[in-house]
Protein backbone atom coordinates (compact mmCIF):
# COMPACT_ATOMS: atom_id res chain seq x y z
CA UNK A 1 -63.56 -69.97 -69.84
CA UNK A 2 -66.21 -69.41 -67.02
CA UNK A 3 -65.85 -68.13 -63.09
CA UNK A 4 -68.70 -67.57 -60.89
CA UNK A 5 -67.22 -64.36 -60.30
CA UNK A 6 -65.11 -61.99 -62.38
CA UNK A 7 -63.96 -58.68 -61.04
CA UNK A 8 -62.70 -56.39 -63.97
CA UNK A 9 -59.38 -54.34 -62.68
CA UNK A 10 -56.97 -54.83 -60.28
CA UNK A 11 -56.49 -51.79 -58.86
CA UNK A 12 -57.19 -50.85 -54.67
CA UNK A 13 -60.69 -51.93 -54.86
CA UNK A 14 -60.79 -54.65 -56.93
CA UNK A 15 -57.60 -56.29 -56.25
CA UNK A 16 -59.42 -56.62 -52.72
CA UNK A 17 -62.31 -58.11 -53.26
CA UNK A 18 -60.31 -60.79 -55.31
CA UNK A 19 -57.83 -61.54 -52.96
CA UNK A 20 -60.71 -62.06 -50.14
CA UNK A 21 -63.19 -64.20 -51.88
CA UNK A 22 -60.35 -66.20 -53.58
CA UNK A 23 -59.50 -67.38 -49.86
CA UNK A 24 -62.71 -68.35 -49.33
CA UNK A 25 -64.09 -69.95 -52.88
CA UNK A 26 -61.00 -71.06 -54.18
CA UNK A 27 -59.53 -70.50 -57.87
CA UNK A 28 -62.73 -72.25 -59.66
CA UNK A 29 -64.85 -69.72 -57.98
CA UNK A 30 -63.39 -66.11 -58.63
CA UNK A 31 -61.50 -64.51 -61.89
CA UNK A 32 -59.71 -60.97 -62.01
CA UNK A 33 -58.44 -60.01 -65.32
CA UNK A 34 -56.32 -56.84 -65.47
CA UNK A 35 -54.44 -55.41 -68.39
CA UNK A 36 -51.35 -55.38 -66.42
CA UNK A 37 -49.15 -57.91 -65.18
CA UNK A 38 -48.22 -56.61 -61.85
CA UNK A 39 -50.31 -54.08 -59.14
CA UNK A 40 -49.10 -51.00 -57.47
CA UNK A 41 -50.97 -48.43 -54.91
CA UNK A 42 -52.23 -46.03 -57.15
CA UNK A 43 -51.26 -42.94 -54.51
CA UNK A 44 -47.89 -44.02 -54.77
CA UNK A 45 -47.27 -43.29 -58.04
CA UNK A 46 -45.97 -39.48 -57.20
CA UNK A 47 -43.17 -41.46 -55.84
CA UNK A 48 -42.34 -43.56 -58.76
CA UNK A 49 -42.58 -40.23 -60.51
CA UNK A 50 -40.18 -38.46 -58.61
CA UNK A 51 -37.75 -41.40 -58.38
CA UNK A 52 -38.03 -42.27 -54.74
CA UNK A 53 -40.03 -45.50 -55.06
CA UNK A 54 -38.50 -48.09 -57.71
CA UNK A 55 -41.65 -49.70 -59.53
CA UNK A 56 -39.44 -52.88 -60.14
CA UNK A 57 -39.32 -53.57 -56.00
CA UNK A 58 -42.85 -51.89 -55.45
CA UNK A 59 -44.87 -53.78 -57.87
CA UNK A 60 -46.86 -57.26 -56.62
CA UNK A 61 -47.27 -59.56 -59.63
CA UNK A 62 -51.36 -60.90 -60.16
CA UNK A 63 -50.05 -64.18 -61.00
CA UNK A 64 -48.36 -64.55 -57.54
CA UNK A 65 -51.70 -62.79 -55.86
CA UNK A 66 -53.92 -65.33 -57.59
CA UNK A 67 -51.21 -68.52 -56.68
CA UNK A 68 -51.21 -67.25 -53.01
CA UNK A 69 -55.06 -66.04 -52.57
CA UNK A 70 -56.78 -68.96 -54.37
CA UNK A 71 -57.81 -66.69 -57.78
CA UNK A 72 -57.44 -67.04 -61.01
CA UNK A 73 -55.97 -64.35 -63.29
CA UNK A 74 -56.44 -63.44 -66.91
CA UNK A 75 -54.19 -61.08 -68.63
CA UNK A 76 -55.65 -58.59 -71.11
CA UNK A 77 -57.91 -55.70 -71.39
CA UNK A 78 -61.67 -55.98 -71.43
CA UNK A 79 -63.13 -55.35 -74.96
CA UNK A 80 -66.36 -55.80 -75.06
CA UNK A 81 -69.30 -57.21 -73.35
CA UNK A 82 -72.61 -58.77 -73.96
CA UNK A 83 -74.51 -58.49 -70.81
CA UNK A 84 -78.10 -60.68 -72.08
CA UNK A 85 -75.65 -63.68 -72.24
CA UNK A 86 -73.19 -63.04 -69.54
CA UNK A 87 -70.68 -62.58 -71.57
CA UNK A 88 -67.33 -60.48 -71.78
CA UNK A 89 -64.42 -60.36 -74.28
CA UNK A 90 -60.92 -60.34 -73.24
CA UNK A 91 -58.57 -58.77 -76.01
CA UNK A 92 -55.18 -60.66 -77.71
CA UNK A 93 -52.43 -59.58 -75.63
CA UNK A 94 -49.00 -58.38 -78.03
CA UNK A 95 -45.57 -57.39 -77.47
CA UNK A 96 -43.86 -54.21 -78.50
CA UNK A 97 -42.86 -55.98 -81.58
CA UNK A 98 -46.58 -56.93 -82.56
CA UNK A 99 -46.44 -60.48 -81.96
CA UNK A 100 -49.20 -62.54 -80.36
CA UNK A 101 -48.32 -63.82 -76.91
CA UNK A 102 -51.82 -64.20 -75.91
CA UNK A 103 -54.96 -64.70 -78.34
CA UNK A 104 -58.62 -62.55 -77.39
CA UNK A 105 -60.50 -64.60 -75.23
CA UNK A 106 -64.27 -65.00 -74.41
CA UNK A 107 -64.87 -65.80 -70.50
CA UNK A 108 -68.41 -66.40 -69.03
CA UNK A 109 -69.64 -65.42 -65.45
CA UNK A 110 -72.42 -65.61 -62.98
CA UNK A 111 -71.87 -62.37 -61.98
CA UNK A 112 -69.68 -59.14 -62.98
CA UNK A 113 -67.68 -56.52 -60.91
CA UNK A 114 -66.21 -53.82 -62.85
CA UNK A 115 -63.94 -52.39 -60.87
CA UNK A 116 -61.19 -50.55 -64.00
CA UNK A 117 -61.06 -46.92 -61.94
CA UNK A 118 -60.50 -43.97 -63.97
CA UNK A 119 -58.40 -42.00 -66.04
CA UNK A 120 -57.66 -38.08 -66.87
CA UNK A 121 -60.58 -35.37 -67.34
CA UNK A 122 -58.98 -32.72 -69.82
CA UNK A 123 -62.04 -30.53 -70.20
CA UNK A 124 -61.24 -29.46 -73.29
CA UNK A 125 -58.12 -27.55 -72.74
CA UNK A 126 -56.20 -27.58 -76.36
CA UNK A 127 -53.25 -29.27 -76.39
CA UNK A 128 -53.72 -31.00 -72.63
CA UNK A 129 -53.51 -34.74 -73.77
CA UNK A 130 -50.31 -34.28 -76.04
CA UNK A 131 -48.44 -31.90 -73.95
CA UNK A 132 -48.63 -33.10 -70.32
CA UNK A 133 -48.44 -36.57 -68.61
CA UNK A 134 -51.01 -38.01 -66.52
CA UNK A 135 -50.14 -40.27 -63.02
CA UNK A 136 -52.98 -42.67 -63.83
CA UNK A 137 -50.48 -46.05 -64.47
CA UNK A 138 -46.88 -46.97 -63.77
CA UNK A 139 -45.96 -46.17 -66.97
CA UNK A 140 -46.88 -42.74 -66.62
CA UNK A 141 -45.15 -42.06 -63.98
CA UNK A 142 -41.99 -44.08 -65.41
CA UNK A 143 -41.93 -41.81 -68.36
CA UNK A 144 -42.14 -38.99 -66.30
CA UNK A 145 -39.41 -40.04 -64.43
CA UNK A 146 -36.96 -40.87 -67.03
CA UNK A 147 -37.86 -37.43 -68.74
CA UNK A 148 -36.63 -35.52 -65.61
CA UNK A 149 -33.37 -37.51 -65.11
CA UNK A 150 -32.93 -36.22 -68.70
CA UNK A 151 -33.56 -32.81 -67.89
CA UNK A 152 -31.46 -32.92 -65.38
CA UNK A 153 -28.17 -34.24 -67.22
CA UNK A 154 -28.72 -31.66 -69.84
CA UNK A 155 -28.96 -28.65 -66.91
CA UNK A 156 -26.24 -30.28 -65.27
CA UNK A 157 -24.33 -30.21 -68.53
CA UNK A 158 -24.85 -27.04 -69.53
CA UNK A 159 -23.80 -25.55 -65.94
CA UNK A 160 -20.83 -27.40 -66.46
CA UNK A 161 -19.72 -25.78 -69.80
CA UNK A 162 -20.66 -22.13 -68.23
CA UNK A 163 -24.02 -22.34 -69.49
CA UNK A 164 -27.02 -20.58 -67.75
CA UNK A 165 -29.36 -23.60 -67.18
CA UNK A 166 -32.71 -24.32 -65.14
CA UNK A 167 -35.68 -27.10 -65.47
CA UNK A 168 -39.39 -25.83 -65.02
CA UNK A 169 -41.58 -28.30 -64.03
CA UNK A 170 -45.66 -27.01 -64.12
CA UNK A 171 -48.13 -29.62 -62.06
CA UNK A 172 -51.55 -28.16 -63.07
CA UNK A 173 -54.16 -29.59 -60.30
CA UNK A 174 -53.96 -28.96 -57.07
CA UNK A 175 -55.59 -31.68 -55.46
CA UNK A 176 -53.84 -34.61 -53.34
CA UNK A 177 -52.00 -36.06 -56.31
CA UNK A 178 -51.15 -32.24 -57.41
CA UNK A 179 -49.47 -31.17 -53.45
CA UNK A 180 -47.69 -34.75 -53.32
CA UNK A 181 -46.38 -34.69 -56.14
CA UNK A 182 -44.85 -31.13 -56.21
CA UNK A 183 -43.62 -31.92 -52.19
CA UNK A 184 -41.75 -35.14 -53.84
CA UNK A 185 -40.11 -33.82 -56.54
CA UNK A 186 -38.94 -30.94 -54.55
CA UNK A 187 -37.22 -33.43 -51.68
CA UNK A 188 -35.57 -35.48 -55.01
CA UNK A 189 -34.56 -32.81 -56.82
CA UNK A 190 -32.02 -32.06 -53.87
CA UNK A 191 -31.10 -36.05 -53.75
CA UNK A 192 -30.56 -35.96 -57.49
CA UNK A 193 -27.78 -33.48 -57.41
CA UNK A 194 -25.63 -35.26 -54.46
CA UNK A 195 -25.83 -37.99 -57.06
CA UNK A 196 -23.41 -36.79 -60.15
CA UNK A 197 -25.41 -33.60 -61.05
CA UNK A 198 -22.60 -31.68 -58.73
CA UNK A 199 -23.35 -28.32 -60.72
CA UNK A 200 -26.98 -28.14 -59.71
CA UNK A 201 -28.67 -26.53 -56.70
CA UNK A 202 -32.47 -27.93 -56.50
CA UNK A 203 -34.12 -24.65 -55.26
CA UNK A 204 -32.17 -21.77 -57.54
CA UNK A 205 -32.05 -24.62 -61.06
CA UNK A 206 -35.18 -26.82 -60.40
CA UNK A 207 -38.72 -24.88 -60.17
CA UNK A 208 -41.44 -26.14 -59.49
CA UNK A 209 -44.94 -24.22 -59.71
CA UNK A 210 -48.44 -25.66 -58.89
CA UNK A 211 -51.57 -24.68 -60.79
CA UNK A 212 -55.09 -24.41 -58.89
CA UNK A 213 -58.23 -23.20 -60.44
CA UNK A 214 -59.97 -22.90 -56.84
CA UNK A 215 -59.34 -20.46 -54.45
CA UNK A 216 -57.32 -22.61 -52.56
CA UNK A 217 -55.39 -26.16 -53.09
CA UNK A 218 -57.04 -29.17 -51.19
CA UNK A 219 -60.44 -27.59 -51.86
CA UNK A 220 -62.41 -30.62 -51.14
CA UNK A 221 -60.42 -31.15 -47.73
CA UNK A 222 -61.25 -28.35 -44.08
CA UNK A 223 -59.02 -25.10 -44.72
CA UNK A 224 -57.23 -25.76 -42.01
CA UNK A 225 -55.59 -27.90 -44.36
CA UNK A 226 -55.19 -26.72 -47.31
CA UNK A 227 -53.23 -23.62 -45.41
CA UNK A 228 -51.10 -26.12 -43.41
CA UNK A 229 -50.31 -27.59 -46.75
CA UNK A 230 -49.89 -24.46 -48.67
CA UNK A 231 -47.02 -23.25 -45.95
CA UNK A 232 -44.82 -26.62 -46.22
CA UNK A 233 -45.10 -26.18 -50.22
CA UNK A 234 -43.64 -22.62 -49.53
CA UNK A 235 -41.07 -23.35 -46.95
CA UNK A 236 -39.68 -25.84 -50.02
CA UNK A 237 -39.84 -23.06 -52.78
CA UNK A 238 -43.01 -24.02 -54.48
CA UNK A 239 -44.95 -21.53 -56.26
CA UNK A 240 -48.30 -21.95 -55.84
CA UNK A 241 -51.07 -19.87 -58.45
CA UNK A 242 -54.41 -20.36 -56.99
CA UNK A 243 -57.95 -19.41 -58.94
CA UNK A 244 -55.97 -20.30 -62.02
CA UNK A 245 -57.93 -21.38 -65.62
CA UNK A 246 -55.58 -22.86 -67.75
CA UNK A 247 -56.69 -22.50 -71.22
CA UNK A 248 -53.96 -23.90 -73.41
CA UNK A 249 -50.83 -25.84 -73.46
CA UNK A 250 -48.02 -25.64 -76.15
CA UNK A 251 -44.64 -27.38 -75.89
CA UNK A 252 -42.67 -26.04 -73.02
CA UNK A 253 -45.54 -23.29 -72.03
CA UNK A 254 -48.40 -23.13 -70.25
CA UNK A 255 -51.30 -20.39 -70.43
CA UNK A 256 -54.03 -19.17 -68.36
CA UNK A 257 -56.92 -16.94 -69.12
CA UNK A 258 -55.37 -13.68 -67.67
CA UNK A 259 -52.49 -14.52 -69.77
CA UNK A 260 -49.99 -15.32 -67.95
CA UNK A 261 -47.71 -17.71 -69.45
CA UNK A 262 -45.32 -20.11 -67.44
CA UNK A 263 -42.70 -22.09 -68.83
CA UNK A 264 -42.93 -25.52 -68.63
CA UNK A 265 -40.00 -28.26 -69.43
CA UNK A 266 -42.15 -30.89 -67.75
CA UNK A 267 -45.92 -30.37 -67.19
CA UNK A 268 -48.03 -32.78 -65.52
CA UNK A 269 -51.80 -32.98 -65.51
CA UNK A 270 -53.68 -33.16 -62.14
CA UNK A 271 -56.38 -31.64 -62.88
CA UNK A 272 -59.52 -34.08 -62.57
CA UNK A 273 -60.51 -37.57 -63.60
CA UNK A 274 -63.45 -39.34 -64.79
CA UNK A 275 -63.89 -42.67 -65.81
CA UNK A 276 -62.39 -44.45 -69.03
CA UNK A 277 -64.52 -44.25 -72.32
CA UNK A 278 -64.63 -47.52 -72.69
CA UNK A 279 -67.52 -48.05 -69.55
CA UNK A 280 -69.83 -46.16 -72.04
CA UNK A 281 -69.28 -48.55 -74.91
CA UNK A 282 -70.78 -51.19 -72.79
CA UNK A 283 -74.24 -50.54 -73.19
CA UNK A 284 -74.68 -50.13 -69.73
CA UNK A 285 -76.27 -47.03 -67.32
CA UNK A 286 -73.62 -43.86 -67.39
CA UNK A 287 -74.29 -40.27 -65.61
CA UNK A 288 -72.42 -37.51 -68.01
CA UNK A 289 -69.24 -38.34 -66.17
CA UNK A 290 -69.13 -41.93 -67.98
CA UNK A 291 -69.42 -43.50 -64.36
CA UNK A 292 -71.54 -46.19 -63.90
CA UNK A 293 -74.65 -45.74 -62.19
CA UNK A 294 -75.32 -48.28 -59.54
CA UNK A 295 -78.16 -48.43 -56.89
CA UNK A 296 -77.63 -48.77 -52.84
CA UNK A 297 -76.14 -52.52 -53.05
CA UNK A 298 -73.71 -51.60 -55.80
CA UNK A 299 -75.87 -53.47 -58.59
CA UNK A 300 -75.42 -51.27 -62.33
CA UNK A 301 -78.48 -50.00 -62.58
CA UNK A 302 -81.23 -51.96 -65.09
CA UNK A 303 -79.13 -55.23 -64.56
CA UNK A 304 -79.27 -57.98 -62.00
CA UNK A 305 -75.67 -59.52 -61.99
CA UNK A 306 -73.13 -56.81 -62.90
CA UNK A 307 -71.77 -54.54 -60.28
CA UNK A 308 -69.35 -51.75 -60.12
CA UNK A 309 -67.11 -50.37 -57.41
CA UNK A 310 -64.60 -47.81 -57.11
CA UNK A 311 -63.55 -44.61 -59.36
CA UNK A 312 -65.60 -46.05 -61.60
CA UNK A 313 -68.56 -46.06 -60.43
CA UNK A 314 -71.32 -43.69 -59.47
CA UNK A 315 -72.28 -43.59 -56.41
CA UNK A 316 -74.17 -41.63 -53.16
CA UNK A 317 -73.87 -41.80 -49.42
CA UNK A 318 -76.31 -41.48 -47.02
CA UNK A 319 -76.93 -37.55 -47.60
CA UNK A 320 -77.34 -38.29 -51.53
CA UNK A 321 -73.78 -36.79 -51.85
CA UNK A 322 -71.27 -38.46 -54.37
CA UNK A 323 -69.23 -40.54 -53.11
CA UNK A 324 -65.47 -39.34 -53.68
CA UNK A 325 -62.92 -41.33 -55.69
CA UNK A 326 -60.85 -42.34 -53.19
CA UNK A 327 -59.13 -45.24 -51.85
CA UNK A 328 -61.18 -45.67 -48.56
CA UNK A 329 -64.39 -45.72 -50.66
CA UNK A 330 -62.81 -48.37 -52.93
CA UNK A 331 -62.26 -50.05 -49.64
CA UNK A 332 -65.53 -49.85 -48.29
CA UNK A 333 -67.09 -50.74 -51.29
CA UNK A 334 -64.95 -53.67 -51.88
CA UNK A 335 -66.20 -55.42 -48.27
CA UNK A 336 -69.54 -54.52 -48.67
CA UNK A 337 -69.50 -56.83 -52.33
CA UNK A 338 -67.51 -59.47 -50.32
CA UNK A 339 -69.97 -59.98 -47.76
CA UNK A 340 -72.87 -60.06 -50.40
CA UNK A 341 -71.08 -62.59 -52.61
CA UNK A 342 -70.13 -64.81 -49.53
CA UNK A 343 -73.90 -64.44 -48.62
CA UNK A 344 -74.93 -65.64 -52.14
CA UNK A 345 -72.44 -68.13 -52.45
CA UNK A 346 -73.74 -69.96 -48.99
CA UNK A 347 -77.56 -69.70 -49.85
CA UNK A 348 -78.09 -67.17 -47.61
CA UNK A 349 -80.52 -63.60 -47.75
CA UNK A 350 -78.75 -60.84 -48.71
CA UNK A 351 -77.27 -57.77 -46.20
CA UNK A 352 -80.63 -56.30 -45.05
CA UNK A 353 -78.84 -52.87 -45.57
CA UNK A 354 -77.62 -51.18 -48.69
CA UNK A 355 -73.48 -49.48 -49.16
CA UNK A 356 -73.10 -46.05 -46.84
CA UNK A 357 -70.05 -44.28 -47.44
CA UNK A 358 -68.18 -43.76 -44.24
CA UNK A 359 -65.93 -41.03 -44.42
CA UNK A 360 -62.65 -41.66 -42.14
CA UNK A 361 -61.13 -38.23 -43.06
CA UNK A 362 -58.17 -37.76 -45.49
CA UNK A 363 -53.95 -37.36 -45.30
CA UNK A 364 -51.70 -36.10 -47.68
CA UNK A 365 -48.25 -36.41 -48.02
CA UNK A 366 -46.02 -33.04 -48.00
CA UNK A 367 -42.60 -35.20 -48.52
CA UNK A 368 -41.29 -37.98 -46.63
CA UNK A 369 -40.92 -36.79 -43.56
CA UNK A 370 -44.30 -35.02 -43.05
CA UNK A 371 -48.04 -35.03 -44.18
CA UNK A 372 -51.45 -33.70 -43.20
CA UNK A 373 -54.76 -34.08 -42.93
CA UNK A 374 -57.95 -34.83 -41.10
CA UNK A 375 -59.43 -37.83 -38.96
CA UNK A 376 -63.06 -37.71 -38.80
CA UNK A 377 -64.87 -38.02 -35.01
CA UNK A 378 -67.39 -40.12 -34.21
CA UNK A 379 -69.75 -36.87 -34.15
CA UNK A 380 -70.67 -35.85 -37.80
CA UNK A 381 -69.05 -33.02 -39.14
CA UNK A 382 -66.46 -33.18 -36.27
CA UNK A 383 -62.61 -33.47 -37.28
CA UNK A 384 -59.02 -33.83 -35.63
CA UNK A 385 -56.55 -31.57 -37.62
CA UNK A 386 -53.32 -33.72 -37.92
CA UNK A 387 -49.59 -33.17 -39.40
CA UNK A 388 -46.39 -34.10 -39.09
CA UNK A 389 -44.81 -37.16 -37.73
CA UNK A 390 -47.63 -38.72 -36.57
CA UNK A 391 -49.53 -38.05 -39.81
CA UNK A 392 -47.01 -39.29 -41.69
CA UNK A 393 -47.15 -42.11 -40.15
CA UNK A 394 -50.75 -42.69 -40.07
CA UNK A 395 -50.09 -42.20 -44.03
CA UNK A 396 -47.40 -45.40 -44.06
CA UNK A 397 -50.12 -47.07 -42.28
CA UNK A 398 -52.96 -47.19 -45.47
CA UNK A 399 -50.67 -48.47 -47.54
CA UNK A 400 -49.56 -51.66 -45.54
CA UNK A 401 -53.23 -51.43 -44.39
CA UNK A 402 -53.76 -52.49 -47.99
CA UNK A 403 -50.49 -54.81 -48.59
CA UNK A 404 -52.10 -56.72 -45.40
CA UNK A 405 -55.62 -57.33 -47.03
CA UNK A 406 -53.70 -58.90 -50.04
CA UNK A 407 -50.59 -60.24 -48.90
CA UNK A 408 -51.48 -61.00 -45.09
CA UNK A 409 -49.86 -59.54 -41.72
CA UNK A 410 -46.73 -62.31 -41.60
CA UNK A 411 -45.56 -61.26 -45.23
CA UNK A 412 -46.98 -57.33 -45.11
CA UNK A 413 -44.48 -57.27 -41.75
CA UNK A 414 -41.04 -59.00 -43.79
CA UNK A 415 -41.96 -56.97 -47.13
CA UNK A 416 -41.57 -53.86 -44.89
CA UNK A 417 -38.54 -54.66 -42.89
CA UNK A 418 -36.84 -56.06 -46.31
CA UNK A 419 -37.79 -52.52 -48.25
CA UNK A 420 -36.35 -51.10 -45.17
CA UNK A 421 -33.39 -52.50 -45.38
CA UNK A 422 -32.96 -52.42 -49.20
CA UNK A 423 -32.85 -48.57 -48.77
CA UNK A 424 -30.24 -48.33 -46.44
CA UNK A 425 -27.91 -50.06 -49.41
CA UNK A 426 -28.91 -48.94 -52.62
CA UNK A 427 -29.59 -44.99 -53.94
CA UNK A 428 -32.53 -42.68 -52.59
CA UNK A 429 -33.63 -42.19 -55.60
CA UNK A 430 -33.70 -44.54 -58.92
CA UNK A 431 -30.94 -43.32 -61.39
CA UNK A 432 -31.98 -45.69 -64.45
């Protein structure tokens, strides 16, 4: 197999750039392979976590995005990769059974994007990776889910028979991921119970406490923030422990290095990323993060034809600052390599002017009803504090913002009346 083009992950970024050249080169031109058969907004997954977004109605399938967008998709996980021949390995795809469904595959290219994000930093805390689940796919967040509807028939159980019962769920990170997260679960929690769990209460049986090692949550976002977000988690009953190490996790406890110890039915790990081992079995430039390290036009350092974009990939703005993993960067990133390959691909100089970060401010999402943040000015270091309705709304926005770039305005508009519609007739919350 051979593409002119093959971008390596479907996720924000990626997913993108494929769906944009694909208009424009056709099928023959441009490849995404992705381990995963379907796509879903990555900052959604707090509400496939907490029940309140079914992954079944949320998730696009690649094989439609690729029939509709003029790609081609390959299934299967990248292996391996021999970058002096241009080269990359695609590996056998199996069912839960073992069997083959798919053999490993070699597939040539003219050019690379790797593009596979990122996954959990533990730092070394003992007993992190076995004892707490990560949001970085949909099946993390499934198996969250399904582990808290089973807490919460066993509480509701034990109430029943007399039984003093209560769930403690510990989200250690508090980041965006961390304060959305706790927020959903908190509105759910109270929509569980109306739904056969009639001996529960969400605030006095479900508690919820949120972990931060800085001084405050939201560090990386203005303060005004962080304490506009920090009184919406309290109004809801969430406890928040700021300037807190954690320094091991057992099963069903939590400690931190003044010893305190919190119990923990449910624990979920927020607490950094960096990017997926496999980048630095590739033979390619790494900083100590295991991010790639690519130059002003997104080029992998030391090679000529293999790019990198997104969480993945290491890279500065204008002031020589990182540029953070988010989904606006992603974005950013993803147009710049569009307009370079479409340059390339008509014969044409390349963009005079390198990738600069623009930074359009950031919102976070305190339930469904209300979110905050901060909208950049044209002015640097000049910022509009925003929350409530109209933030929340400006939050819906990015994520049809991105549904439009791959799925177009016509079907971005009838995907969001249908979903409307669909939740006015089935539960608020998935109960299987």
């Amino acid at each position: 197999m051979r593409s002119e083009i093959v971008v390596v992950g479907g996720g924000a970024g990626g997913l993108e750039l494929a769906c944009k050249l694909g208009r424009k080169l056709g099928p023959s031109k441009v490849m995404l392979i992705d381990s995963r058969l379907y796509h879903i907004w990555k900052p959604s997954l707090h509400e496939v976590a907490a029940g309140t977004l079914d992954i079944h109605q949320e998730g696009l399938s690649y094989q439609m995005l690729a029939h509709d967008n003029g790609f081609t998709f390959v299934y299967g996980a990248l292996e391996g990769l021999d970058a002096d021949r241009r080269r990359l390995r695609v590996g056998a795809v199996d069912t839960a059974g073992g069997e083959e469904v798919l053999p490993a595959r070699s597939i040539d290219y003219a050019s690379l994007v790797l593009a596979i994000g990122s996954t959990s930093n533990y730092f070394g805390v003992p007993g992190a990776p076995e004892h707490t689940i990560s949001l970085n796919a949909t099946e993390d967040a499934e198996r969250f889910r399904l582990r808290l509807l089973r807490l919460l028939a066993m509480a509701d159980q034990d109430k029943s028979d007399g039984k003093p019962a209560a769930i403690d769920i510990v989200i250690i990170g508090g980041g965006a991921t961390g304060v959305e997260l706790a927020a959903e679960l908190r509105e759910a929690s109270g929509v569980y119970a109306s739904y056969g769990f009639d001996h529960l209460e969400a605030l006095r049986d479900v508690h919820i406490t949120l972990l931060e090692g800085a001084p405050r949550i939201l560090a990386p976002l203005p303060e005004r923030v962080s304490q506009a977000a920090l009184a919406l988690l309290k109004e809801r009953a969430i406890r928040v422990v700021t300037e807190c190490k954690v320094t091991s996790i057992e099963p069903g406890r939590v400690q931190d290095a003044a010893g305190n110890a919190y119990r923990a039915d449910l624990c979920v790990w927020a607490a950094g990323i960096r990017a997926p081992q496999l980048l630095s079995d590739l033979g390619l430039a790494t900083n100590r993060g295991g991010q790639l390290e690519v130059d002003e036009r997104l080029r992998v350092k030391g090679s000529e034809h293999i790019y990198a974009l997104g969480d993945c990939a290491a890279c500065v703005d204008r002031n020589g600052k990182p540029v953070p993993p988010r989904a606006q960067a992603a974005h950013q990133q993803a147009d710049y390599l569009r307009r370079s390959f479409l340059l390339q691909a008509a014969g044409k100089p390349e963009q005079r002017q390198g990738y600069a970060y623009t930074d359009y401010g950031s919102l976070v999402s305190v339930g469904s009803t209300t979110s905050v943040g901060s909208l950049m000015g044209a002015l640097r270091g000049f910022n509009w504090f925003v929350e409530g309705f109209l933030a929340r709304m400006m939050y819906v926005s990015l994520h049809l913002m991105h549904h439009r770039a791959v799925l177009g305005t016509m079907r971005t508009g009838l995907l969001a009346l249908a979903r409307f519609l669909i939740r006015r007739t089935t539960p608020l919350v998935k109960l299987h």
